[in-house]
C-alpha atoms as a PDB file:
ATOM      1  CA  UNK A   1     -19.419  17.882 -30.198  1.00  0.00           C
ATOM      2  CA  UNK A   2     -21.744  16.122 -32.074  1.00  0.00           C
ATOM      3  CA  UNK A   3     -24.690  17.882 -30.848  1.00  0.00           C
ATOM      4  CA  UNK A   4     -23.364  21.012 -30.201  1.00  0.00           C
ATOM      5  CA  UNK A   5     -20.143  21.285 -32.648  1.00  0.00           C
ATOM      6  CA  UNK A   6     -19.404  24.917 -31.149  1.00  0.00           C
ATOM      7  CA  UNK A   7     -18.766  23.125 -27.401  1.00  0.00           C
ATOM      8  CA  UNK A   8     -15.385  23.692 -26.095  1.00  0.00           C
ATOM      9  CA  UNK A   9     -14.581  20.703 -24.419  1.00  0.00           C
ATOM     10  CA  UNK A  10     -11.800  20.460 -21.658  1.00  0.00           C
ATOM     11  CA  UNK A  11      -9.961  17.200 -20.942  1.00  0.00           C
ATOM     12  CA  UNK A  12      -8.580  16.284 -17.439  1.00  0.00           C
ATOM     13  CA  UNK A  13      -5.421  14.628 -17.742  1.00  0.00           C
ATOM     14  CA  UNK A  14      -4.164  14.121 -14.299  1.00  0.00           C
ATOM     15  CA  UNK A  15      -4.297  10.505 -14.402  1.00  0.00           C
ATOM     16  CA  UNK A  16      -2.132  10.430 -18.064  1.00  0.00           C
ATOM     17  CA  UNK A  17      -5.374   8.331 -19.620  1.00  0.00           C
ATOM     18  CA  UNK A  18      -4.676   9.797 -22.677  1.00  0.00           C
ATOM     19  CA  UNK A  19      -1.179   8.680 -22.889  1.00  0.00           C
ATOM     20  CA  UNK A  20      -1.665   5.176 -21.356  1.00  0.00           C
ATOM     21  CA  UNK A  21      -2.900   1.901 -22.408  1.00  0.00           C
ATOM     22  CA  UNK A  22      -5.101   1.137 -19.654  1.00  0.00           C
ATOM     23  CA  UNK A  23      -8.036   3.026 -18.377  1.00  0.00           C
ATOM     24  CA  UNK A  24      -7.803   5.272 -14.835  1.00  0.00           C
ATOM     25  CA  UNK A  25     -10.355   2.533 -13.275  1.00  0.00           C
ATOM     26  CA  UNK A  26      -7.639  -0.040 -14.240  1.00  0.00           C
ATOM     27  CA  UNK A  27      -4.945   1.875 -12.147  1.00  0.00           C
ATOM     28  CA  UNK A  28      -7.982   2.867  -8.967  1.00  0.00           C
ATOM     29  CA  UNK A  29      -8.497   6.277 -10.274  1.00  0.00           C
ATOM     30  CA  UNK A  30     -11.756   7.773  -9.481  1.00  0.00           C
ATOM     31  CA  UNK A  31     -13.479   4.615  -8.287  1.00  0.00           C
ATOM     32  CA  UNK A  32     -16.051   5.246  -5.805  1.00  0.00           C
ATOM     33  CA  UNK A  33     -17.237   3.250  -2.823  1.00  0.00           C
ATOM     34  CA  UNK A  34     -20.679   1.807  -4.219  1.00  0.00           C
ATOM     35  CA  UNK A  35     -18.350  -0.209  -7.183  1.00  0.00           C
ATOM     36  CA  UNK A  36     -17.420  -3.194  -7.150  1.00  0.00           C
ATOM     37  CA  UNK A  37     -13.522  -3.610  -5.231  1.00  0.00           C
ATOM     38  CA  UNK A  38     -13.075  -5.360  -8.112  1.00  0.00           C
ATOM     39  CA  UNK A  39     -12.277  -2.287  -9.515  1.00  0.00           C
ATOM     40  CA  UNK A  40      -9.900  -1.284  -7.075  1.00  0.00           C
ATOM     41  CA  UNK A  41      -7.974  -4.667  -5.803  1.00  0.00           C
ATOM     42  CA  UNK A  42      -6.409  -5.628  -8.781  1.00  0.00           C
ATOM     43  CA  UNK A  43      -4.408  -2.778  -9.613  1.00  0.00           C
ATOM     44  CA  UNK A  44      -3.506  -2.440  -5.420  1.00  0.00           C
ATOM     45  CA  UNK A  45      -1.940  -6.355  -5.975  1.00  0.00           C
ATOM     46  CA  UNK A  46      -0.193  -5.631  -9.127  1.00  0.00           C
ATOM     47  CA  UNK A  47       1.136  -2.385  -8.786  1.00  0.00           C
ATOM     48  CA  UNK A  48       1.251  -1.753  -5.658  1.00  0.00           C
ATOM     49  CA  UNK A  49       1.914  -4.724  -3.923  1.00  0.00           C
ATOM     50  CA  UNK A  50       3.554  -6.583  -6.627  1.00  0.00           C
ATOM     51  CA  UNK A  51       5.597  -4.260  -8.493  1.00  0.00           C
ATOM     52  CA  UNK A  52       6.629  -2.013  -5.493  1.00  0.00           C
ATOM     53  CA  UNK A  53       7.086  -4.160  -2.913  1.00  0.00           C
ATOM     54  CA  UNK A  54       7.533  -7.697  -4.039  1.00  0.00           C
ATOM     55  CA  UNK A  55       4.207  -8.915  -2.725  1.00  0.00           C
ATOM     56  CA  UNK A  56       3.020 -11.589  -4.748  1.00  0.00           C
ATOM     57  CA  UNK A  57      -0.809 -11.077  -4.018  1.00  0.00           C
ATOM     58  CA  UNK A  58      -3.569  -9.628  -1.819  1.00  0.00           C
ATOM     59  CA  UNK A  59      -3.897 -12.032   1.469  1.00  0.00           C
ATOM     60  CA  UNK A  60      -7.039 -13.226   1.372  1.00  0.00           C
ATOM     61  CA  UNK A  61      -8.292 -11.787   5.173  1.00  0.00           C
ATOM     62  CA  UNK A  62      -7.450  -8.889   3.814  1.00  0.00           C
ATOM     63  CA  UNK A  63      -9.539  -9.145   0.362  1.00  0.00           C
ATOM     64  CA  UNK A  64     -12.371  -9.911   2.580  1.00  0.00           C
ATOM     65  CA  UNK A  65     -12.297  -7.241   4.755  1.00  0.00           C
ATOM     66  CA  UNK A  66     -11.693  -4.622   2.343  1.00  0.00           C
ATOM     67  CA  UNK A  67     -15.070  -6.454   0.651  1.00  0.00           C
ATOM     68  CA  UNK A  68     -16.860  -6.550   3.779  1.00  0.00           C
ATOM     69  CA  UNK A  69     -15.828  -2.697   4.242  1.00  0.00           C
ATOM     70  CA  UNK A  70     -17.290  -1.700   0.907  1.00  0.00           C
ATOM     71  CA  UNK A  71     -20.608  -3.223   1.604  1.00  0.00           C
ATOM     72  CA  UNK A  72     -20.994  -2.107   5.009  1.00  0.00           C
ATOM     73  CA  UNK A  73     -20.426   1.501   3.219  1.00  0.00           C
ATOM     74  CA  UNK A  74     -22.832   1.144   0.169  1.00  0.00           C
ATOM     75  CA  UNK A  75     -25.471   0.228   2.706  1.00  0.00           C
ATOM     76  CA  UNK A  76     -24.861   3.730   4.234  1.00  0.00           C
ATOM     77  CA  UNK A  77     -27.623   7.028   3.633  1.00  0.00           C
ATOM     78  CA  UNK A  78     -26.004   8.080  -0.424  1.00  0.00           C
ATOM     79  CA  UNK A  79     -25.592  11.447  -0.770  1.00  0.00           C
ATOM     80  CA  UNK A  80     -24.094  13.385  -3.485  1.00  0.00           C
ATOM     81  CA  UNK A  81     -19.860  12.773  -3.548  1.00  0.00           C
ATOM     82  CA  UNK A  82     -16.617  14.923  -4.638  1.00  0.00           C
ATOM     83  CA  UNK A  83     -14.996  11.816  -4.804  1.00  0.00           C
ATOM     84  CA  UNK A  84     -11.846  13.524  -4.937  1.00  0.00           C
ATOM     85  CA  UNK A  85     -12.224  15.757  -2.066  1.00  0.00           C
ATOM     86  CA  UNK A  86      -8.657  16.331  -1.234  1.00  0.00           C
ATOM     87  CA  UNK A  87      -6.729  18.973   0.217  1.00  0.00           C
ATOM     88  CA  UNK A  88      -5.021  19.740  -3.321  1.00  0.00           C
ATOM     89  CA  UNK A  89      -8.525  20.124  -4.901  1.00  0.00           C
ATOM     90  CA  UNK A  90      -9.760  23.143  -2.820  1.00  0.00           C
ATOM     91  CA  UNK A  91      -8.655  26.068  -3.267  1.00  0.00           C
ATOM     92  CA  UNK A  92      -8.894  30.134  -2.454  1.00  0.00           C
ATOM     93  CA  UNK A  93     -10.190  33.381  -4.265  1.00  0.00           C
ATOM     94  CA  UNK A  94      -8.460  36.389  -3.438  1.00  0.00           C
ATOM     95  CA  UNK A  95     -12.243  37.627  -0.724  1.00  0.00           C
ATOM     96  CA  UNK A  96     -11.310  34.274   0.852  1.00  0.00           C
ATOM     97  CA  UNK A  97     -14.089  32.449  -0.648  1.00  0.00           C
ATOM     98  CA  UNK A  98     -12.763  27.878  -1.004  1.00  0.00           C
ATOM     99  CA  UNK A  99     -13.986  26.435  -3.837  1.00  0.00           C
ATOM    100  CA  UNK A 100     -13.689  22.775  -5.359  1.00  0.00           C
ATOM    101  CA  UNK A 101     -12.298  21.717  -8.229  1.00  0.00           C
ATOM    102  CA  UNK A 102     -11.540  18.174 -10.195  1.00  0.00           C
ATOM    103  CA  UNK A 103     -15.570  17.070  -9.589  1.00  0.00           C
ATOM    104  CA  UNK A 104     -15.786  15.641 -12.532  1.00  0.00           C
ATOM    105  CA  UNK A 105     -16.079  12.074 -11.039  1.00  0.00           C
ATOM    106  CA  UNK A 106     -18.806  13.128  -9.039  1.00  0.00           C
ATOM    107  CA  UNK A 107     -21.715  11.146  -8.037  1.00  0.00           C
ATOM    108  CA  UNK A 108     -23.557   9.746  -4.685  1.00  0.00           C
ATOM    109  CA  UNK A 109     -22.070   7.545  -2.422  1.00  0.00           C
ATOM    110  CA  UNK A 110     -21.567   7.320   1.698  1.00  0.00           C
ATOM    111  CA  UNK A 111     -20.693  10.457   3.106  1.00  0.00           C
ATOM    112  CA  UNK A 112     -17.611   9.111   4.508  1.00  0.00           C
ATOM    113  CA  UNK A 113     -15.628   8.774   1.798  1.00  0.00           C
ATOM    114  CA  UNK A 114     -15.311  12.566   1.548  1.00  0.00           C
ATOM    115  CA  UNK A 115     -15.176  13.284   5.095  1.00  0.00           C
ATOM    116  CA  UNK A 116     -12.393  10.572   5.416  1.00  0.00           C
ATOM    117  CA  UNK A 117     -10.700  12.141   1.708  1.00  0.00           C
ATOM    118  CA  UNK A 118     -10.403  15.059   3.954  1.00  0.00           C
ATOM    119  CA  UNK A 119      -9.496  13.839   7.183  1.00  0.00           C
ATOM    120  CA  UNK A 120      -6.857  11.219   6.228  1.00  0.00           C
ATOM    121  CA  UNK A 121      -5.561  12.892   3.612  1.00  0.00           C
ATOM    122  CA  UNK A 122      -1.622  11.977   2.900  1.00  0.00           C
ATOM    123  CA  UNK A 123      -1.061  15.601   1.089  1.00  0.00           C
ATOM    124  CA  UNK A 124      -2.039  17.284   4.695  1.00  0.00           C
ATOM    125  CA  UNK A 125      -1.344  14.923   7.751  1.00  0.00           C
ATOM    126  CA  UNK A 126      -3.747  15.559  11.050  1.00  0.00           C
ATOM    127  CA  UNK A 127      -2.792  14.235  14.330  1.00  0.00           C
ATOM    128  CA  UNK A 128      -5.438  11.741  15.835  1.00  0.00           C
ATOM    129  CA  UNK A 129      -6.591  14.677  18.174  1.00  0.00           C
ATOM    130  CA  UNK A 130      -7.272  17.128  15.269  1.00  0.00           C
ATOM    131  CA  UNK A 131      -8.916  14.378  13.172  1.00  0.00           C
ATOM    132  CA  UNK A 132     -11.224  13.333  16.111  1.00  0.00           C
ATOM    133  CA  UNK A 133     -12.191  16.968  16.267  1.00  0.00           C
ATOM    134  CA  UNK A 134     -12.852  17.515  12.841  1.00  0.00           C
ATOM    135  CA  UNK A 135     -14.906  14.147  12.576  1.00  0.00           C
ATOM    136  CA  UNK A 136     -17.341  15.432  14.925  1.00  0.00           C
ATOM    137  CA  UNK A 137     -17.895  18.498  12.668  1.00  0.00           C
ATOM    138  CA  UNK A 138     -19.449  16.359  10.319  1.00  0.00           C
ATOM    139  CA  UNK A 139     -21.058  14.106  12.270  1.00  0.00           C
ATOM    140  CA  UNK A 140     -20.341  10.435  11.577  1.00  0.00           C
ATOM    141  CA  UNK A 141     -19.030   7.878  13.983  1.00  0.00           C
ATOM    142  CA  UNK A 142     -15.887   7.110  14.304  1.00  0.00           C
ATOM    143  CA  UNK A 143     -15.796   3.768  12.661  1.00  0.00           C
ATOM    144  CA  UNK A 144     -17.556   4.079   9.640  1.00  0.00           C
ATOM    145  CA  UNK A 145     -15.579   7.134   8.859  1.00  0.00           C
ATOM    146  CA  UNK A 146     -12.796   4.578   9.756  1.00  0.00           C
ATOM    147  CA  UNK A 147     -14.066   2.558   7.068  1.00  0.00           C
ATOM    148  CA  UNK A 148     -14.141   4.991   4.381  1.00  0.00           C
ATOM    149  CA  UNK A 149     -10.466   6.379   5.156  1.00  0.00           C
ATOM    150  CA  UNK A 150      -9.588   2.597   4.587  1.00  0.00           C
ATOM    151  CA  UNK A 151     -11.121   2.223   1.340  1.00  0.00           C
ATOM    152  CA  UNK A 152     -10.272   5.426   0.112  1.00  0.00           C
ATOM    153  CA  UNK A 153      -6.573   5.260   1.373  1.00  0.00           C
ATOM    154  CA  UNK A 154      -6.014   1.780  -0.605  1.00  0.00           C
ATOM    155  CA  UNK A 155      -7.468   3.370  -4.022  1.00  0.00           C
ATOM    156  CA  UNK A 156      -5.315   6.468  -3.106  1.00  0.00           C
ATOM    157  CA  UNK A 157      -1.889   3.861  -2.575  1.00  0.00           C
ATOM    158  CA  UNK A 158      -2.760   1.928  -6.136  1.00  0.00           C
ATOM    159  CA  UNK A 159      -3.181   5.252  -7.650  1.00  0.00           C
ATOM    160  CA  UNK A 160      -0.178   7.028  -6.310  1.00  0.00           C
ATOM    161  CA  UNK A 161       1.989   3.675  -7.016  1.00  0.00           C
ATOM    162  CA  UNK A 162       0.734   3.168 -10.241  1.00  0.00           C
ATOM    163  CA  UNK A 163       1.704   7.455 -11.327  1.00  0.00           C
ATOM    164  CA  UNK A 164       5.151   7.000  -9.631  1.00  0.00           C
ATOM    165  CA  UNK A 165       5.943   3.937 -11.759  1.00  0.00           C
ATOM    166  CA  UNK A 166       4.654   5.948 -14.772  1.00  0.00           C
ATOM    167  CA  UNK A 167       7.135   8.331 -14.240  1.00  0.00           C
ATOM    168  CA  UNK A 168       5.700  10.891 -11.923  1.00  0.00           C
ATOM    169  CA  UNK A 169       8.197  10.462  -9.042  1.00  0.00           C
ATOM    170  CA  UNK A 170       6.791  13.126  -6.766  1.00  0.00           C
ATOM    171  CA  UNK A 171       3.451  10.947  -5.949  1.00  0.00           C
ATOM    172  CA  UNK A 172       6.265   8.542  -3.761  1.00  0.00           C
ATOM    173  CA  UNK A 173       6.714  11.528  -1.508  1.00  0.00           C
ATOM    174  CA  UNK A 174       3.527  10.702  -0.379  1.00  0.00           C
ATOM    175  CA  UNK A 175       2.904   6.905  -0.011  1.00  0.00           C
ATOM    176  CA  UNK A 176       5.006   6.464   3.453  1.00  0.00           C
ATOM    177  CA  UNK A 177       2.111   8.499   4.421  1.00  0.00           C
ATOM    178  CA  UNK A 178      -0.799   7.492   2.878  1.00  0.00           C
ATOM    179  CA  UNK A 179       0.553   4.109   4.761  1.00  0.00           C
ATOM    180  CA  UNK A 180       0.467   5.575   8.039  1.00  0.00           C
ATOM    181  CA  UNK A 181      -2.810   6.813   7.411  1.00  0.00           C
ATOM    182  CA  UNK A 182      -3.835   3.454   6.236  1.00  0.00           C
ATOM    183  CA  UNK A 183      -2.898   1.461   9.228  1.00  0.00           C
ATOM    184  CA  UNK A 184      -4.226   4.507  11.693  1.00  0.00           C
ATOM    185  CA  UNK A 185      -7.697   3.878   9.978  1.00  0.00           C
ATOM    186  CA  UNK A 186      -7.500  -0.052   9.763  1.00  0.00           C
ATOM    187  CA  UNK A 187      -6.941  -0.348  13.255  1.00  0.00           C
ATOM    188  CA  UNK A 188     -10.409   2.051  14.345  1.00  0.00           C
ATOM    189  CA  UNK A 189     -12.113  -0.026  11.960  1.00  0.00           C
ATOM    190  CA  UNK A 190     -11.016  -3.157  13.820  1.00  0.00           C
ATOM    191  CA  UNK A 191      -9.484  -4.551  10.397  1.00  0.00           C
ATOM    192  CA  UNK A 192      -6.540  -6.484  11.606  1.00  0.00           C
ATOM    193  CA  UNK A 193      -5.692  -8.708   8.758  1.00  0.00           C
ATOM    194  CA  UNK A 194      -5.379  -4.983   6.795  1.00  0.00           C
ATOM    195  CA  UNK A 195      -3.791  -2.842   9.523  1.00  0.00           C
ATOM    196  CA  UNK A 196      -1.145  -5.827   9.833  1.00  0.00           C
ATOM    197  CA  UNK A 197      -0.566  -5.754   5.936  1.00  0.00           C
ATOM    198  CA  UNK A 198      -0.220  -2.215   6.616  1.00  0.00           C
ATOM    199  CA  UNK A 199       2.489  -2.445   8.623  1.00  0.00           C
ATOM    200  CA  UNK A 200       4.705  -4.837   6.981  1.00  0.00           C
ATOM    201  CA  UNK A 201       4.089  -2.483   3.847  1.00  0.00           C
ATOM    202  CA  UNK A 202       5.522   0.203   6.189  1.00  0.00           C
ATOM    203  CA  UNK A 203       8.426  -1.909   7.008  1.00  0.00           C
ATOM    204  CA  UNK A 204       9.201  -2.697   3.191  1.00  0.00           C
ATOM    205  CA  UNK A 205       8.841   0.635   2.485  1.00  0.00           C
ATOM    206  CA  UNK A 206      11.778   1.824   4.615  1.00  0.00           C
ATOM    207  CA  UNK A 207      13.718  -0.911   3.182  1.00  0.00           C
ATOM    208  CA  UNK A 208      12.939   0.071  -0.314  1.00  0.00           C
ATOM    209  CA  UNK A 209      13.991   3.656   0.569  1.00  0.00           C
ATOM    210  CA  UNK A 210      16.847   2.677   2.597  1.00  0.00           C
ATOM    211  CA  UNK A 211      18.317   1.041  -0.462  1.00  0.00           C
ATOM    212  CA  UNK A 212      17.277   4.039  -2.646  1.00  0.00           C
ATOM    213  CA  UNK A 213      19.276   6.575  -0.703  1.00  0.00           C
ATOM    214  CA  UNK A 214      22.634   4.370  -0.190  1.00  0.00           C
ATOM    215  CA  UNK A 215      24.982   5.258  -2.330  1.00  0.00           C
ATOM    216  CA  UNK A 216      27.561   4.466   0.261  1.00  0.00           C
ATOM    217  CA  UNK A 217      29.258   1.919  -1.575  1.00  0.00           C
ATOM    218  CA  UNK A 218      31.959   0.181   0.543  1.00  0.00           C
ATOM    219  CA  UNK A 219      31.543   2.831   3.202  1.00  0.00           C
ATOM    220  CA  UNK A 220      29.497   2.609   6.554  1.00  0.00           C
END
């Protein structure tokens, strides 16, 4: 506005950064795969791990892992990145023409992190068969695209963890599956210290819901 004081400027709000205290990096939102995990971990171990499910910190094999992941990926060919590239963020004129929306975090990085936005994405679940398809559409191997599901799928469980405790309760809909997907992708990356993390999450998770939905009282 100060250059141009006619501008009309329009503010994306999805991540509430305008009502919160902390930024939408502090909670994983928008962080792409060529900055530091720093960026990411912290708000995965506190609320995420911490504040949903009682885990006290990020194990260590897994920390390394996830670091090991993010280099692998940063020394990949950078090309230019949605970094949002979900299903929710595409959408349909009336001819049938897609276009993108909410690219206002974009910048270059690995293509993998959109293919795997796509192809692991928890708003549309794929079967491994229609993944493996799709993957050869655009061309990159199965494990770094294994790779970038992983990192993308733990800044995706911060994020949606971080929104439900804020208040926005439909995001839990989604983490059961944005676990799944998470331990699908850990495992064709060879990550076992995160697929097993995965799965205990996954087993927590059905407690926590369990719990949730019994209102049984002294009945069975």
């Amino acid at each position: 506005k100060r250059v141009n004081p006619t501008a009309i400027v329009l503010v994306d709000n999805c991540y509430g950064e305008l009502v919160e205290r902390v930024e939408p990096c502090d909670v994983g939102a928008g962080v792409g795969l060529t900055e530091p995990m720093a960026a990411i971990l912290p708000s995965v171990a506190g609320e995420a791990l911490a504040k949903r499910w009682g885990v006290d910190e990020l194990p260590g094999a897994v920390r390394r892992e996830l670091e090991d992941a993010a280099k692998f990926l940063s020394g990949e060919k950078q090309v230019l990145l949605h970094r949002d590239a979900q299903s929710s963020n595409v959408l349909y004129r009336s001819d049938g023409t897609g276009v993108f929306i909410d690219f206002q975090g974009m910048r270059t990085g690995p293509a993998a992190y959109d293919a795997a936005s796509f192809l692991y994405d928890p708003y549309v679940p794929l079967d491994e068969r229609d993944r493996k398809t799709l993957a050869g559409v655009y061309g990159i191997d199965g494990k770094t695209l294994a790779l970038g599901a992983v990192q993308r799928l733990v800044q995706a469980i911060g994020a949606f963890c971080r929104l439900a405790g804020a208040g926005q309760h439909h995001f839990e809909h989604y983490i059961p599956q944005a676990l799944s997907n998470l331990l699908a992708a850990a495992d064709e990356a060879d990550l076992d210290a995160t697929g097993a993390l995965a799965e205990e999450l996954i087993a927590r998770e059905n407690m926590r819901k369990g719990r949730h939905h019994c209102h049984c009282g002294g009945h069975s």
